[in-house]
Protein backbone atom coordinates (compact mmCIF):
# COMPACT_ATOMS: atom_id res chain seq x y z
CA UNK A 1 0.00 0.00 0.00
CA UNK A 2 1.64 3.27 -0.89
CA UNK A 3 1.83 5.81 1.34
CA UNK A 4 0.59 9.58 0.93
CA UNK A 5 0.63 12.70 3.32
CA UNK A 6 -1.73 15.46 3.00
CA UNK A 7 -0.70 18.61 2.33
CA UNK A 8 -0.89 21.25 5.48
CA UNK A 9 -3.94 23.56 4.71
CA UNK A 10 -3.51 27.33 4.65
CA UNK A 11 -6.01 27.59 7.37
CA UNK A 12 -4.19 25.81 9.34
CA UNK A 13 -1.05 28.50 8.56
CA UNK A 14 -3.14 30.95 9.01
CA UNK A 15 -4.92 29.92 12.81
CA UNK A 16 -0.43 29.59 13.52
CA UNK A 17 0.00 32.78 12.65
CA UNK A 18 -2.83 34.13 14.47
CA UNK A 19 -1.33 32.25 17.45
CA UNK A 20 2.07 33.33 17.50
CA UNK A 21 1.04 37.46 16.85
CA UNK A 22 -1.22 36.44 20.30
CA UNK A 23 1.54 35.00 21.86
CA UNK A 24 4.01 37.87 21.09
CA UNK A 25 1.52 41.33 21.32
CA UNK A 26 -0.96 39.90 23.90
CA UNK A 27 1.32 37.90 26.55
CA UNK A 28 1.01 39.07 30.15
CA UNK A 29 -2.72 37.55 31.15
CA UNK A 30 -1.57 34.84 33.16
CA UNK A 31 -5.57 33.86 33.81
CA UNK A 32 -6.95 33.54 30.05
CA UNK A 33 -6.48 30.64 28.36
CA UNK A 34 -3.12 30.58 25.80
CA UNK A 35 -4.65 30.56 22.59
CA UNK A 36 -1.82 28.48 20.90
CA UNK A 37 -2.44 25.83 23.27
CA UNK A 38 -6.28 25.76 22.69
CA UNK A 39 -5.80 25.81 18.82
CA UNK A 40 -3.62 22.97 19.38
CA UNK A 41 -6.18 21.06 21.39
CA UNK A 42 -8.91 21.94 19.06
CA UNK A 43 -6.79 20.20 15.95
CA UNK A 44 -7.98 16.35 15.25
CA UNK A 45 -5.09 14.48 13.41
CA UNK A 46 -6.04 10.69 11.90
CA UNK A 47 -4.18 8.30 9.58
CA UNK A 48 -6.72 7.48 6.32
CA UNK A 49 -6.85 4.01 5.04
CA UNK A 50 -4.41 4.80 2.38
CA UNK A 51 -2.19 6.15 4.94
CA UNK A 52 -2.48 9.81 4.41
CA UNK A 53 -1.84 11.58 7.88
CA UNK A 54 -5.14 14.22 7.79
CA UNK A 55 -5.55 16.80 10.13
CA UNK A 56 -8.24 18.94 10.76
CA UNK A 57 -7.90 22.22 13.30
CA UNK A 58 -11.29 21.78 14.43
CA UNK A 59 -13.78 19.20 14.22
CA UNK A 60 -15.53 18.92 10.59
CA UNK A 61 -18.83 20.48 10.33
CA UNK A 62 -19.27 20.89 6.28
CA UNK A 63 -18.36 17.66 4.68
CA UNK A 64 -17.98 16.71 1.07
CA UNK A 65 -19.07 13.07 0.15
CA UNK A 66 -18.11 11.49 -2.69
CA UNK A 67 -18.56 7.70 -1.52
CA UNK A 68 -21.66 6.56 -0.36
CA UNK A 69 -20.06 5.28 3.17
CA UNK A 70 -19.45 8.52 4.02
CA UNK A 71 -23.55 9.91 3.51
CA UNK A 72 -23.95 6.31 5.24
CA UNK A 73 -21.68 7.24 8.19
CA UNK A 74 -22.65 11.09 8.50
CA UNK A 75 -26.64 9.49 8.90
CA UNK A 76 -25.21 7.49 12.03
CA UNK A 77 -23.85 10.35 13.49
CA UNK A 78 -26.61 13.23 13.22
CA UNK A 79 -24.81 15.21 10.28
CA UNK A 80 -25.89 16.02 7.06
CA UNK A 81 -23.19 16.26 4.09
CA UNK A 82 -22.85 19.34 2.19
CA UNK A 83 -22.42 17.68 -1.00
CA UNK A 84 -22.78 13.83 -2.06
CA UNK A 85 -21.99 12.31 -5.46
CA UNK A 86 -24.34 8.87 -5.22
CA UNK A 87 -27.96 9.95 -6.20
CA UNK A 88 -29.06 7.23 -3.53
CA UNK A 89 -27.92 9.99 -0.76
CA UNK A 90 -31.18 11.44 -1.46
CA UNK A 91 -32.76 8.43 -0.63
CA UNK A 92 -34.89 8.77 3.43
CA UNK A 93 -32.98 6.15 4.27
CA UNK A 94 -29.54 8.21 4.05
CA UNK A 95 -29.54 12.34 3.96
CA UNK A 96 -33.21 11.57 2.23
CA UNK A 97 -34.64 13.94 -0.91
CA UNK A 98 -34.95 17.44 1.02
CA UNK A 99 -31.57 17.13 2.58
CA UNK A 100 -29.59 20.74 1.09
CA UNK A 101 -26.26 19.29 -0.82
CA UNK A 102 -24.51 19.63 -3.83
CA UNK A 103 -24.68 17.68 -6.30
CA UNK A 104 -21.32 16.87 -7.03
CA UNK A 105 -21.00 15.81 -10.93
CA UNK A 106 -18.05 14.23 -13.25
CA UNK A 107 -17.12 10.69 -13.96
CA UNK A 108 -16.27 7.99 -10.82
CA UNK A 109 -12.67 8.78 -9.77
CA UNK A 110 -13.02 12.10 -12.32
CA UNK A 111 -15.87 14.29 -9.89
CA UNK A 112 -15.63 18.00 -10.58
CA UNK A 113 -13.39 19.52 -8.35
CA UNK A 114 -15.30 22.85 -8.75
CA UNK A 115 -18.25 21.81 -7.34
CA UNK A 116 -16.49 20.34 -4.33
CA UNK A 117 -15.03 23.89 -3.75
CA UNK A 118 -18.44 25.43 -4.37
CA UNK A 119 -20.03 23.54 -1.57
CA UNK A 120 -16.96 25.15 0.80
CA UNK A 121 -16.53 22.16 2.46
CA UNK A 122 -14.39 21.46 5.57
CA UNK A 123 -13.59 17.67 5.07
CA UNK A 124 -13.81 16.12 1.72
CA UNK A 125 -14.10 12.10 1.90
CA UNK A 126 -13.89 9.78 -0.84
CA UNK A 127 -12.77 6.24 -1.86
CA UNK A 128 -9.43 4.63 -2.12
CA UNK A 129 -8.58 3.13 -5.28
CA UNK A 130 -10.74 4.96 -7.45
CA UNK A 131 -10.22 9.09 -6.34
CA UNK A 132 -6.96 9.00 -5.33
CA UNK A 133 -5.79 11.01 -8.11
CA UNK A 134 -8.18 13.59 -6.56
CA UNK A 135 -6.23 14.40 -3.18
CA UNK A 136 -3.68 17.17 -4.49
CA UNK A 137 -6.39 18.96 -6.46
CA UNK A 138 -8.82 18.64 -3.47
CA UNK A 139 -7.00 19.56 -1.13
CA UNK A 140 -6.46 22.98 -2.32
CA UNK A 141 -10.10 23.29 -0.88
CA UNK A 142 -9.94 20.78 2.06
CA UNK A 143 -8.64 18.16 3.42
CA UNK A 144 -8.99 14.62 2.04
CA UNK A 145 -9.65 11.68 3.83
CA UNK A 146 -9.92 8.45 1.82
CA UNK A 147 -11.63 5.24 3.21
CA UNK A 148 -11.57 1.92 1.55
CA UNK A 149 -13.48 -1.07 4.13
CA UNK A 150 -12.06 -4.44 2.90
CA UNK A 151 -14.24 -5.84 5.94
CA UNK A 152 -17.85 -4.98 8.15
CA UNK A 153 -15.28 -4.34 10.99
CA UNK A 154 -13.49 -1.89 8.79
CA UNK A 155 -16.65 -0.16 8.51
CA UNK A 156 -17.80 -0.05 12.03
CA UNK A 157 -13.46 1.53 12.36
CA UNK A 158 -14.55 3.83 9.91
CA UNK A 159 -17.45 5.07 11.53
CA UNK A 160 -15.97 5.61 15.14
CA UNK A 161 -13.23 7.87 13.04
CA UNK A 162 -16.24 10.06 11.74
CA UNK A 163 -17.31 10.74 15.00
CA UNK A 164 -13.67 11.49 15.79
CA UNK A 165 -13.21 13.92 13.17
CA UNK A 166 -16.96 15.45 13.75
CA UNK A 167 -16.79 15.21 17.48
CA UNK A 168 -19.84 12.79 17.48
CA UNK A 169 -17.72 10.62 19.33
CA UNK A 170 -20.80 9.48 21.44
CA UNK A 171 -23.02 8.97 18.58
CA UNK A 172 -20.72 6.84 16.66
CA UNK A 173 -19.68 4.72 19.45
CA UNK A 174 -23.25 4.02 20.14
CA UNK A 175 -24.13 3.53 16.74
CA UNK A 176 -21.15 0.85 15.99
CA UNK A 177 -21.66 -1.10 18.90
CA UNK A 178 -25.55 -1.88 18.37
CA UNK A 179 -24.43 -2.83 15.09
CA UNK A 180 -21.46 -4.51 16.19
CA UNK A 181 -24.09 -6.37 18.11
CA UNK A 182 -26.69 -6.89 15.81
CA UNK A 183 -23.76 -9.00 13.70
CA UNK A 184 -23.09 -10.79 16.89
CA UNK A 185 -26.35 -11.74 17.15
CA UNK A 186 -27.10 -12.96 13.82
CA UNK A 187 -23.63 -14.93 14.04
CA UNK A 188 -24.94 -16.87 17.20
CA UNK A 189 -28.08 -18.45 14.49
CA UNK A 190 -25.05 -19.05 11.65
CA UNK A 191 -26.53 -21.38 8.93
CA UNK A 192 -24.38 -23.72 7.03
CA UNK A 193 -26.63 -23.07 4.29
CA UNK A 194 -23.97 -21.87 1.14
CA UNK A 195 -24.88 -18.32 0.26
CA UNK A 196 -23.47 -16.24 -3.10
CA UNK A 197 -23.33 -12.26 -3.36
CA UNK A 198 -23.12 -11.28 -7.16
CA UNK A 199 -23.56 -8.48 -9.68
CA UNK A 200 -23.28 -7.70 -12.95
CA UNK A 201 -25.27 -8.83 -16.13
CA UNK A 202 -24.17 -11.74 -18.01
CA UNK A 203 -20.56 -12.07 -19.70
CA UNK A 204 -19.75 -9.82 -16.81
CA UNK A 205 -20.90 -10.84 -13.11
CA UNK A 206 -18.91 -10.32 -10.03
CA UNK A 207 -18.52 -11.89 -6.96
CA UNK A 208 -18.25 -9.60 -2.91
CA UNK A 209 -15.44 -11.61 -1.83
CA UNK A 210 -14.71 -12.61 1.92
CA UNK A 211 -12.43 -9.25 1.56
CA UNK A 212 -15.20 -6.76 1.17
CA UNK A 213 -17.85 -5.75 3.33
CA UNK A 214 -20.45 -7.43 2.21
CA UNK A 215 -19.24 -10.57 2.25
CA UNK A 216 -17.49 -10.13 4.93
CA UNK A 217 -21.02 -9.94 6.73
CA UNK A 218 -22.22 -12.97 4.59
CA UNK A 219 -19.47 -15.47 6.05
CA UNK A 220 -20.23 -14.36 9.50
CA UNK A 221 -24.11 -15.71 8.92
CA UNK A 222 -23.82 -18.55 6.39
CA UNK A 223 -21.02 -20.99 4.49
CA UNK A 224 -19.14 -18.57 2.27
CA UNK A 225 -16.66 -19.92 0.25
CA UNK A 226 -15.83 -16.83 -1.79
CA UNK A 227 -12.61 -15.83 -1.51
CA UNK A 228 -10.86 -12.92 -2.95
CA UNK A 229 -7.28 -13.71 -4.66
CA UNK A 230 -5.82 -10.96 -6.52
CA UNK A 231 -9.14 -8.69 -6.43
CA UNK A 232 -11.48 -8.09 -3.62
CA UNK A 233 -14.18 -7.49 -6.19
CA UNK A 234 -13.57 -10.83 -8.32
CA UNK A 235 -14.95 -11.74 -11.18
CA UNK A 236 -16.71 -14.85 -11.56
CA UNK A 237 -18.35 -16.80 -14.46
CA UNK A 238 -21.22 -19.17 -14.57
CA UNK A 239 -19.71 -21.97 -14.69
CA UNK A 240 -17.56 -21.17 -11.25
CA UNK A 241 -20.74 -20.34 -9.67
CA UNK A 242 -21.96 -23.85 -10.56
CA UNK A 243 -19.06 -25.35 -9.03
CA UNK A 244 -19.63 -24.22 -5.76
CA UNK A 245 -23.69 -24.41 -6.55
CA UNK A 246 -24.64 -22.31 -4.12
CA UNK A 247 -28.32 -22.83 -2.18
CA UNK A 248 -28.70 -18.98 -1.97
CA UNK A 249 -27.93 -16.14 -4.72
CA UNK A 250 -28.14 -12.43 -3.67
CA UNK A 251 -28.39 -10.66 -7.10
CA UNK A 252 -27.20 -7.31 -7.74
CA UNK A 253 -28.85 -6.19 -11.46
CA UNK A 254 -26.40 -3.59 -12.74
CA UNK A 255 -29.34 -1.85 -15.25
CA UNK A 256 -29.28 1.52 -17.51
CA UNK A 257 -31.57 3.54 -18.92
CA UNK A 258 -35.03 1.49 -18.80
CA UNK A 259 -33.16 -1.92 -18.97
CA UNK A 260 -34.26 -3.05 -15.10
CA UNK A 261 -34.67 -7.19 -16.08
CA UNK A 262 -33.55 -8.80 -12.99
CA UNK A 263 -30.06 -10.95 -13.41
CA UNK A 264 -31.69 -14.23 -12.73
CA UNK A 265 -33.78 -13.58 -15.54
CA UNK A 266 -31.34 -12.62 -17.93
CA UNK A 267 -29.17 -15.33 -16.70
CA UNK A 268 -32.31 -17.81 -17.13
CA UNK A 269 -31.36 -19.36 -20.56
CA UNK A 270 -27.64 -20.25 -19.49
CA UNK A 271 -28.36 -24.14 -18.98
CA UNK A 272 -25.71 -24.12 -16.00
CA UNK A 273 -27.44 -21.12 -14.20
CA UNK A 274 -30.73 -23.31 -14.48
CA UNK A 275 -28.78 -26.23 -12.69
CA UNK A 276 -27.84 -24.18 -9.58
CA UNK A 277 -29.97 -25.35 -6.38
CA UNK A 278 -30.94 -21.73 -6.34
CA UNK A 279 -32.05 -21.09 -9.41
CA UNK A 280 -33.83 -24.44 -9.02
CA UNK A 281 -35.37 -23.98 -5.72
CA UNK A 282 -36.15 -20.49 -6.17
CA UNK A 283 -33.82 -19.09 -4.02
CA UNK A 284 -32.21 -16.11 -6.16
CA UNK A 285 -33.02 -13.31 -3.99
CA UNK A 286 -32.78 -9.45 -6.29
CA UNK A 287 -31.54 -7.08 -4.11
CA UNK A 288 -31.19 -2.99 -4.02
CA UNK A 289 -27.72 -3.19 -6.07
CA UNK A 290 -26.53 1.11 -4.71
CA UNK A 291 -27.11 -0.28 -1.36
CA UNK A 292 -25.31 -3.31 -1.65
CA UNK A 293 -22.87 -2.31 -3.95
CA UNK A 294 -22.01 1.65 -3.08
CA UNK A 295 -23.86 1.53 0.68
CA UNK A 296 -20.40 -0.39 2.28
CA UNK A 297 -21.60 1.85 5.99
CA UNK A 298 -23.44 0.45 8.53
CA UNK A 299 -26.38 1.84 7.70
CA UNK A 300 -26.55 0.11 4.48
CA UNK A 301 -24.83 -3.51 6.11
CA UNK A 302 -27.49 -3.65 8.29
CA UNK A 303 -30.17 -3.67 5.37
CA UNK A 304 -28.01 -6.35 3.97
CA UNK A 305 -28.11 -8.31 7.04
CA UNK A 306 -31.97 -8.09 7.12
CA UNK A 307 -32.36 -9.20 3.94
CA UNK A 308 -30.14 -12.30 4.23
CA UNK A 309 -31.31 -13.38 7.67
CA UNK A 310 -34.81 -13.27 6.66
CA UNK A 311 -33.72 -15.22 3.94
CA UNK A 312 -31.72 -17.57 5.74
CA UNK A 313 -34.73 -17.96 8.34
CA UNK A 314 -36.19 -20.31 5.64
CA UNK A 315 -33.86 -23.24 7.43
């Protein structure tokens, strides 16, 4: 993993400055506070999970999203982004459709850095691996803090660090331990049954891996053999998935436009999909593919863990 360090901000210059013309024209009040020292107290320094060191002179109130874990996170802890890129941030169940944001446009790992700037944000948060070429053009705005779960636990981590850098310490830690629990829970009724979490359309599916968040959460609930070799996100072809013949499919349609045929359907006519004891026993479950796909907060993973335990409550 390569290393990067963030770039100081100017207003973090600036608040020095400020502190050190205190310190040298305003010395002498031995009862008020030192103002150096309560800048200094005030500033919030963390380590991002592409190991950027980020610091932040006071805790972020205006934050940019441009991954849906961050919306997803901000929702846990009472806050409400400034600007989100993932149309599904309007959705009640995250910031919801009044929620006032920015929509924050360009191509995935390409957004328009101008409308970042526009929504003058204190914090900017995105996703490692895809905007890392972002940070030095961000942060002339903000910092940039860049999360990438490979695990639920990394996303419950990721959580407690929001309420770190928001001071919503309490309402994170609260928040990721009834989750935290809710996993444990559902671990205690594990089934043995062999689940599958795919996506994609035919001559291009996918497989969530053991080394993503979602399934991650899978293997703690049910048998889940998929593992993730040289790509978290792996791809996987029919005749794999028959292999392993999984009892339970969670299918992820990737649609445009008006195209919104389920994948089981347009994977009916493959003879080997039609073999699978899902497919056979009618256990190919559609799913909401932006929450399972983008969602990666705890927020969204505990939808995820709804659906599959009611599924898995069939046994």
């Amino acid at each position: 993993m390569r290393k990067l360090l963030a770039s100081p901000r100017p207003r973090a210059l600036g608040l020095l400055a400020v502190a050190a013309c205190v310190l040298t024209a305003c010395g002498g009040g031995g009862s008020e506070p030192d103002a150096a020292a309560t800048t200094a107290d005030s500033a919030i320094t963390v380590t991002d999970d592409l190991g950027s060191v980020v610091t932040l002179d006071a805790p972020a109130e205006r934050i940019a999203c441009l991954t849906l874990i961050c919306v997803d996170a901000l929702k846990e802890v009472g806050i409400t982004p400034v600007a989100y890129r993932e149309d599904l941030a309007l959705d009640p169940r995250y910031a919801g459709p009044d929620a006032e944001m920015r929509k924050i446009t360009g191509g995935f790992g390409e957004e328009n850095v101008e409308d970042i700037a526009l929504s003058e944000p204190d914090l900017v948060i995105g996703l490692g691996g895809v905007q890392d070429g972002l940070r030095g053009a961000v942060e002339e705005v903000a910092p940039m803090y860049l999360v990438n779960p490979a695990t639920w636990q990394d996303s419950v981590e990721f959580l407690r660090t929001v309420g770190e850098l928001t001071a919503r310490q309490a309402e994170a830690n609260a928040a990721a331990e009834a989750f935290t629990a809710e996993v444990e829970a559902a671990a205690e009724r594990r089934s043995e049954v062999t689940t599958l979490s795919m996506y994609g359309e035919p001559g291009s599916l996918g497989v969530d891996s053991v080394a993503t968040p979602v399934g991650s959460l899978l293997a703690e609930v049910s048998n889940y053999p998929w593992q993730a070799g040289t790509d978290a996100f792996a791809t996987v072809s029919v005749e794999q998935i028959a292999a392993v013949d999984p009892d339970v499919v969670f299918a992820q349609a990737f649609s445009s436009g008006s195209d919104s045929e389920p994948l089981s359907d347009r994977l009916a006519s493959n003879p080997l999909w039609a073999g699978i004891s899902a497919a056979q026993n009618d256990r190919v479950v559609e799913v909401d593919a932006g929450v399972w796909a983008t969602g990666r907060g705890t927020v969204s993973l505990r939808m995820v863990l709804e659906t599959v335990m009611a599924e898995l409550d069939w046994n």
